[in-house]
Each structure stands twice: as structure tokens, then as C-alpha cells.
C-alpha atoms as a PDB file:
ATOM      1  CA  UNK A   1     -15.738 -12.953  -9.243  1.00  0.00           C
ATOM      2  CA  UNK A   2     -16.169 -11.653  -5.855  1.00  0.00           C
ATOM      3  CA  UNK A   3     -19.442  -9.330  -5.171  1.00  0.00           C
ATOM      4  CA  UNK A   4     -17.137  -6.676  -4.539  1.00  0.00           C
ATOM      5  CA  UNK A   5     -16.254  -6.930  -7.914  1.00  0.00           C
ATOM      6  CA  UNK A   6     -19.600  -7.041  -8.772  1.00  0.00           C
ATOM      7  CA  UNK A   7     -20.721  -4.528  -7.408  1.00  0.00           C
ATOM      8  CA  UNK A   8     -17.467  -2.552  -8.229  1.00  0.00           C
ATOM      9  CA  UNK A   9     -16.532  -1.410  -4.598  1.00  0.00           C
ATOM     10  CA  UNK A  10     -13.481   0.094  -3.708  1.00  0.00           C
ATOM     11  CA  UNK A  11     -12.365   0.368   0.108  1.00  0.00           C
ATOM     12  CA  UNK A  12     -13.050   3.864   1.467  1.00  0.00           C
ATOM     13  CA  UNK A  13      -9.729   5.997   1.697  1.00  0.00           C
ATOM     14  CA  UNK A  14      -8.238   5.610   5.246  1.00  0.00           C
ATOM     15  CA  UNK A  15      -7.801   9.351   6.169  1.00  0.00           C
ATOM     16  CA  UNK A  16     -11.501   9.289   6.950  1.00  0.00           C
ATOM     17  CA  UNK A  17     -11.742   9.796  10.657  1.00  0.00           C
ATOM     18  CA  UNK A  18     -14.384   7.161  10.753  1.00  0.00           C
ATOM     19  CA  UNK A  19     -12.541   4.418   8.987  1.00  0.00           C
ATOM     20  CA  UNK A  20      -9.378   5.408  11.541  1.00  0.00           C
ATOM     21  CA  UNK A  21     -11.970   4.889  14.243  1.00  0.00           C
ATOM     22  CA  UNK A  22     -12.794   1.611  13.231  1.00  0.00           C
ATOM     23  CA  UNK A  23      -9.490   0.383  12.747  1.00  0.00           C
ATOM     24  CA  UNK A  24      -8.919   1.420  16.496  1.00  0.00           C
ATOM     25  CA  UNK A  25     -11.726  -0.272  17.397  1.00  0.00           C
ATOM     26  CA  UNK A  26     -11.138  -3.167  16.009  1.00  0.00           C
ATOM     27  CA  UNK A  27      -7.046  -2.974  17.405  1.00  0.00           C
ATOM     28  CA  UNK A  28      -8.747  -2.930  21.146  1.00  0.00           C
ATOM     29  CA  UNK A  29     -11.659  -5.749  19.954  1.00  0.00           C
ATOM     30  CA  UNK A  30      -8.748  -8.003  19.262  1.00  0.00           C
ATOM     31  CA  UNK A  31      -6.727  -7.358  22.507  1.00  0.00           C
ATOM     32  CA  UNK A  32     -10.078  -8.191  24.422  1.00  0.00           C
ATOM     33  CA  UNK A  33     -11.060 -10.912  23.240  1.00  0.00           C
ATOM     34  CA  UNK A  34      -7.889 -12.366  22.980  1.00  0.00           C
ATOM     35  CA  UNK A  35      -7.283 -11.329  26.654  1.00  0.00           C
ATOM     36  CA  UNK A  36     -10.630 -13.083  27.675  1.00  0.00           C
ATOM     37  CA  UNK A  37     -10.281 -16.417  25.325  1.00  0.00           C
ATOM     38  CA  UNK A  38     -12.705 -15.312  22.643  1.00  0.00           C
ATOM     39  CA  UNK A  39     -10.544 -15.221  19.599  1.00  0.00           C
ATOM     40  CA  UNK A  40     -10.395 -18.081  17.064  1.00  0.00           C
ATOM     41  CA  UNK A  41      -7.421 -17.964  14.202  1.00  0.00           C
ATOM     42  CA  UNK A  42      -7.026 -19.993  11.339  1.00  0.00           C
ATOM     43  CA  UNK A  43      -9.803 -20.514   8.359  1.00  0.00           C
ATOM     44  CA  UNK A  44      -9.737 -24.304   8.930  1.00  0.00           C
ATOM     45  CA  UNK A  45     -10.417 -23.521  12.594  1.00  0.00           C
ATOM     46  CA  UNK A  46     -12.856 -21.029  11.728  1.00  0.00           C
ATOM     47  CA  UNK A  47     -14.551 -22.800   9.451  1.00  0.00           C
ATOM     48  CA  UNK A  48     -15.167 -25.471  12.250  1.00  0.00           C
ATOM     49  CA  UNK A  49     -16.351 -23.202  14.636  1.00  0.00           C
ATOM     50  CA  UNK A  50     -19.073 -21.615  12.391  1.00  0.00           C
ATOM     51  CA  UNK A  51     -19.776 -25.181  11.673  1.00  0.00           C
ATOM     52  CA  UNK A  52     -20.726 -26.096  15.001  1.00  0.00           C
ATOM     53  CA  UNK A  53     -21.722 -23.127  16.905  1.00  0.00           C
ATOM     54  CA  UNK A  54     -22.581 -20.358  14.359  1.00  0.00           C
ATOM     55  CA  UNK A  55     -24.500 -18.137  16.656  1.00  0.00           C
ATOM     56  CA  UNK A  56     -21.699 -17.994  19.466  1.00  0.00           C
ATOM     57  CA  UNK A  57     -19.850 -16.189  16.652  1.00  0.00           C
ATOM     58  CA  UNK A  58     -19.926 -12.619  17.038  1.00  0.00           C
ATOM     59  CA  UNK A  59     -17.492 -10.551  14.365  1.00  0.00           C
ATOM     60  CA  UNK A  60     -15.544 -12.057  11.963  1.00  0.00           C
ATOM     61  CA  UNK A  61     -12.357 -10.695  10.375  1.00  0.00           C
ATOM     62  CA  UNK A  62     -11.025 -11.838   6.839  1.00  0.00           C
ATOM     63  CA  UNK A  63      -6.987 -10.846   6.309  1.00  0.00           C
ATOM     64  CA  UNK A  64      -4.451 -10.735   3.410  1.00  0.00           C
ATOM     65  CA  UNK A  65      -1.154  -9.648   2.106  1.00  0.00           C
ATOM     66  CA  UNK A  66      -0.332  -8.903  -1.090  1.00  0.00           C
ATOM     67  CA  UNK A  67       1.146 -12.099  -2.057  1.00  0.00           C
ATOM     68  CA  UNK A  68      -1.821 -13.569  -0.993  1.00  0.00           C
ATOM     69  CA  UNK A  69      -4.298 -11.818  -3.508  1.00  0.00           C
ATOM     70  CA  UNK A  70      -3.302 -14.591  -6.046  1.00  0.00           C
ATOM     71  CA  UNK A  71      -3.959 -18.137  -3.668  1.00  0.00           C
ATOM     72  CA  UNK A  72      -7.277 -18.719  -5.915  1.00  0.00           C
ATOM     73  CA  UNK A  73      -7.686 -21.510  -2.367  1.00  0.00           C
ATOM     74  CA  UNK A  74      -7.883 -19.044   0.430  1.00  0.00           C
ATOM     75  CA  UNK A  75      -9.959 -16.738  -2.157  1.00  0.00           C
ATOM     76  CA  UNK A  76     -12.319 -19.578  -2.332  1.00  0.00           C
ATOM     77  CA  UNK A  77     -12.523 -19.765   1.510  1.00  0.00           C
ATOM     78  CA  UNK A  78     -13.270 -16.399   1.858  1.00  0.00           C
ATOM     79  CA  UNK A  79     -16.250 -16.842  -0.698  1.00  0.00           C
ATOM     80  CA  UNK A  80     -17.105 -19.316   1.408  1.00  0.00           C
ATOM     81  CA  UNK A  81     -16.884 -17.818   5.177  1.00  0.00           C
ATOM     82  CA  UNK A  82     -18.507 -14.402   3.707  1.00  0.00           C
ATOM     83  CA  UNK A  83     -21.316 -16.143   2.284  1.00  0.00           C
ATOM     84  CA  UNK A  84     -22.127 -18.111   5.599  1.00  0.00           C
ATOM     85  CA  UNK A  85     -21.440 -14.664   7.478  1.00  0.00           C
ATOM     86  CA  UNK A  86     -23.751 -13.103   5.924  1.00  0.00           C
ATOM     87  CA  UNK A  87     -26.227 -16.125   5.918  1.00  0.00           C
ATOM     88  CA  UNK A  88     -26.089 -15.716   9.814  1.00  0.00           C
ATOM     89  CA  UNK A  89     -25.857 -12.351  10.530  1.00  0.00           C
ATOM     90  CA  UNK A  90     -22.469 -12.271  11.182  1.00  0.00           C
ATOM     91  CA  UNK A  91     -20.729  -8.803  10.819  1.00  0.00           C
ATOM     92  CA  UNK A  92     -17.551  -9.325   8.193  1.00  0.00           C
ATOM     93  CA  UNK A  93     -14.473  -6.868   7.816  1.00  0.00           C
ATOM     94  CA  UNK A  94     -11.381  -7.256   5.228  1.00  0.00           C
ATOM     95  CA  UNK A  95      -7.547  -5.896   6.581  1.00  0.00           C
ATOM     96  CA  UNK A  96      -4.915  -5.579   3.951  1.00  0.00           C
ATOM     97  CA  UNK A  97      -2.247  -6.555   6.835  1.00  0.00           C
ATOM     98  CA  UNK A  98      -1.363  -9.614   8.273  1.00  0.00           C
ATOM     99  CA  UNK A  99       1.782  -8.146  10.161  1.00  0.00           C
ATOM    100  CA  UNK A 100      -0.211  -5.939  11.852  1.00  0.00           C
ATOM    101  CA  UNK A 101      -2.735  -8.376  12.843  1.00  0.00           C
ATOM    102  CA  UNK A 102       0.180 -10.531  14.031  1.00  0.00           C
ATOM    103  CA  UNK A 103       1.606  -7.389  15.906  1.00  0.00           C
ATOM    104  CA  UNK A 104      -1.332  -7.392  17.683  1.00  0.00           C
ATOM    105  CA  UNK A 105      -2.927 -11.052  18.396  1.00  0.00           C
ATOM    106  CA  UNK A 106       1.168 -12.569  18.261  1.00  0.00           C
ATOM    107  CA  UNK A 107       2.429 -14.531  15.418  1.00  0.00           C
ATOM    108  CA  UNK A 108       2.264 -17.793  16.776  1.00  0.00           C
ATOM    109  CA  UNK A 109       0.555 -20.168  19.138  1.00  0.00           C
ATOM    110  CA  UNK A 110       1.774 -21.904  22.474  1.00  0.00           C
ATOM    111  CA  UNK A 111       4.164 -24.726  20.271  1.00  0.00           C
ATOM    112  CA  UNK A 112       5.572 -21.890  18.380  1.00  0.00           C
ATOM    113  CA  UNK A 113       4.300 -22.354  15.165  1.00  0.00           C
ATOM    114  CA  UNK A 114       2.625 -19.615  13.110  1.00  0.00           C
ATOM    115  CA  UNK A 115      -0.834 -18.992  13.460  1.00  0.00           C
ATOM    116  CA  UNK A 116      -2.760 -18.780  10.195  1.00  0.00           C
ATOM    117  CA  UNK A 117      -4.110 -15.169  10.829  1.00  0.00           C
ATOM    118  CA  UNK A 118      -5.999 -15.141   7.336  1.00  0.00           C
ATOM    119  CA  UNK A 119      -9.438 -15.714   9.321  1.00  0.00           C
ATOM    120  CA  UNK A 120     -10.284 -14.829  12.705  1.00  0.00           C
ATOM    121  CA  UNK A 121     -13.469 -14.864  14.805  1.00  0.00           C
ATOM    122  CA  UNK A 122     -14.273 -13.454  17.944  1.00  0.00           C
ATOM    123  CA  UNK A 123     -16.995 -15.053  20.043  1.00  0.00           C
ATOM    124  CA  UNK A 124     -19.346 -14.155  22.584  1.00  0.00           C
ATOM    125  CA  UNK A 125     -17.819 -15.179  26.104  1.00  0.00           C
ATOM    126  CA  UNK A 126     -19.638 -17.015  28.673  1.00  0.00           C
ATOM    127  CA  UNK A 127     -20.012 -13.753  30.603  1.00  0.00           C
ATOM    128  CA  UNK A 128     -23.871 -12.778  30.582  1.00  0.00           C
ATOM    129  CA  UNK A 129     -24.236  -8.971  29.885  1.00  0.00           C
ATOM    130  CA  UNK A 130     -20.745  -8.645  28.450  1.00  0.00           C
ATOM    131  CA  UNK A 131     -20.839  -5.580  25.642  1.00  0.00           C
ATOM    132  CA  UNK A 132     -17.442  -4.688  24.440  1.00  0.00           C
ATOM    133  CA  UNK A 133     -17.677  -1.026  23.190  1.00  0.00           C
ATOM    134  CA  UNK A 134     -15.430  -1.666  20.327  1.00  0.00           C
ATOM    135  CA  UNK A 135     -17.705  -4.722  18.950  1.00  0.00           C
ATOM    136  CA  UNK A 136     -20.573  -1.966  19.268  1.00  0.00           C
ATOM    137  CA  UNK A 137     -18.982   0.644  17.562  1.00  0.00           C
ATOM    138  CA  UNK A 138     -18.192  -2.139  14.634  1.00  0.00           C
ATOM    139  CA  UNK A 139     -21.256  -3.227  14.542  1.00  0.00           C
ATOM    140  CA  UNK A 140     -22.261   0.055  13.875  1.00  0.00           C
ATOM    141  CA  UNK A 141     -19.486   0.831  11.149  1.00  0.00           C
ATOM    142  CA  UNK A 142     -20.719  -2.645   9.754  1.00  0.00           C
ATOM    143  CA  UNK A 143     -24.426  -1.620   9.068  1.00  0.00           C
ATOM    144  CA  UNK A 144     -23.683   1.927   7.716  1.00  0.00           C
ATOM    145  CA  UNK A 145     -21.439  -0.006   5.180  1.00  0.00           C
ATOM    146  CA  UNK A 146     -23.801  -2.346   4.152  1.00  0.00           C
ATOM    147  CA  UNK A 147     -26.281   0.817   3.922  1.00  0.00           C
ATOM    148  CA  UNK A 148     -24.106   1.945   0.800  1.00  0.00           C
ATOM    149  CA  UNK A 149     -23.537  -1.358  -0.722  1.00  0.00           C
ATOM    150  CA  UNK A 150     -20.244  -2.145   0.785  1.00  0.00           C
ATOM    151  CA  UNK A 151     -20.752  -5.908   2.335  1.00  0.00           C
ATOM    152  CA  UNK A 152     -17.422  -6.871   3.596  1.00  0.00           C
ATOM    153  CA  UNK A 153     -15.293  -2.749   4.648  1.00  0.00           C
ATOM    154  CA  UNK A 154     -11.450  -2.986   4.666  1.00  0.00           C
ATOM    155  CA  UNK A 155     -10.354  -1.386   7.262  1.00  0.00           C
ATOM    156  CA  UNK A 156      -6.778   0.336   8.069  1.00  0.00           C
ATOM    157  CA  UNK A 157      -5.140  -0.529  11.340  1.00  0.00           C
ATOM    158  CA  UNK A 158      -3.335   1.743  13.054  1.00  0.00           C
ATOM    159  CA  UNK A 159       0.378   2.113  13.426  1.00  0.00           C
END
């Protein structure tokens, strides 16, 4: 059992203009830190990263399909990387599309296999005084979730 079913949570409706806001935000998140080299994919990868260098981790993003509601393995993982997200302060969102996700950080890596785009992390870059709006305005989104009980928000990305 998950603690959202626990707590029995349902993801907010997407028409809310705040939800659409964060799904935006998170869209351009992705394309920056991608751009500047602060995007890990892959659970196993992720999971190794949080390992060694937790606090360099700055957002972390959880994905499925629909076929992938029933791997009882990557449901396990998740249990895992939400509990040591929140454990370090680590802000945590759910997306219901890998496509998209693919769409946006590319479906593979440089050898042309397929990334594993079930996990990702973004990290803090090297750059002192970096502050990337969108990880602000999720942070935000984050915390007034967690205000009403909701510990790990889908959110929608847009078309």
C-alpha cells in the first residue's frame, strides 16, 4: 500500500490553471537542466546518485504508463526513492506519461538505447547563484501540496 492510498488521495483534475502551470513549469525545468547537464534518468542511476550525493539533488520526478501500474518492482522503487525524498527534503512529483517525458528529455541516450525515463533527478549545477524560475515555482506547487496532504502531486504535461 502506497501512502497515497493511505491517505486516499486522488491527483487534482488538470483543468486547474495551477496544476497546468506546473506542468509548464516543469516542461521548461526539464529542457534546462537537460540543456546545462543537470538531469539524471534511470531509477538504477538515480538511486546511485541519491546514494552518493543526496543534497546535490534538487527535484525529483517519478513517471509511469499504464502498463506500468502493475511492475510490483518499479512500484517498490518508487516506495523506495519517495521515502528517501522525503527523508532529505527532496521535492517529489508523479507524471502519468512517459511519451511525453521522452518528447521532451529524448528517448534515448548517446548509443541509442532507450533511456529508462521512470525516475529522473535534476541537480543543482556547479553555477553559484543559479535559481531556475521553474524549480521555484515547483517548489512552491510542492509545499502547498504537501499543505493538504498530497506528498507526491501528479502533474499533467502539456501538449
Amino acid at each position: 500500500m502506497t501512502l497515497e492510498e493511505i491517505h486516499g488521495q486522488q491527483p487534482a483534475p488538470a483543468g486547474h490553471d495551477w496544476m497546468q502551470g506546473a506542468g509548464t513549469a516543469l516542461h521548461e525545468l526539464l529542457v534546462s537542466a537537460q540543456r546545462r547537464g543537470c538531469l539524471t534518468a534511470g531509477v538504477y542511476e538515480s538511486a546511485k546518485l541519491m546514494n552518493v550525493d543526496p543534497d546535490n539533488v534538487a527535484f525529483c520526478v517519478l513517471a509511469t504508463d499504464q502498463e506500468d501500474e502493475g511492475d510490483i518492482a518499479l512500484q517498490i522503487h518508487f516506495t523506495l526513492i519517495q521515502a528517501f525524498c522525503c527523508e532529505n527534503d527532496i521535492d517529489i512529483v508523479r507524471v502519468n506519461d512517459v511519451a511525453k517525458l521522452a518528447a521532451i528529455v529524448g528517448p534515448s541516450d548517446e548509443s541509442g538505447e532507450p533511456r529508462d525515463l521512470h525516475c529522473i533527478l535534476i541537480t543543482s549545477p556547479n553555477e553559484e547563484g543559479w535559481k531556475d524560475p521553474a524549480l521555484e515555482k515547483l517548489n512552491l506547487f510542492c509545499e502547498g501540496r504537501r499543505n493538504v496532504n498530497d506528498w507526491v502531486p501528479t502533474i499533467t504535461l502539456p501538449e
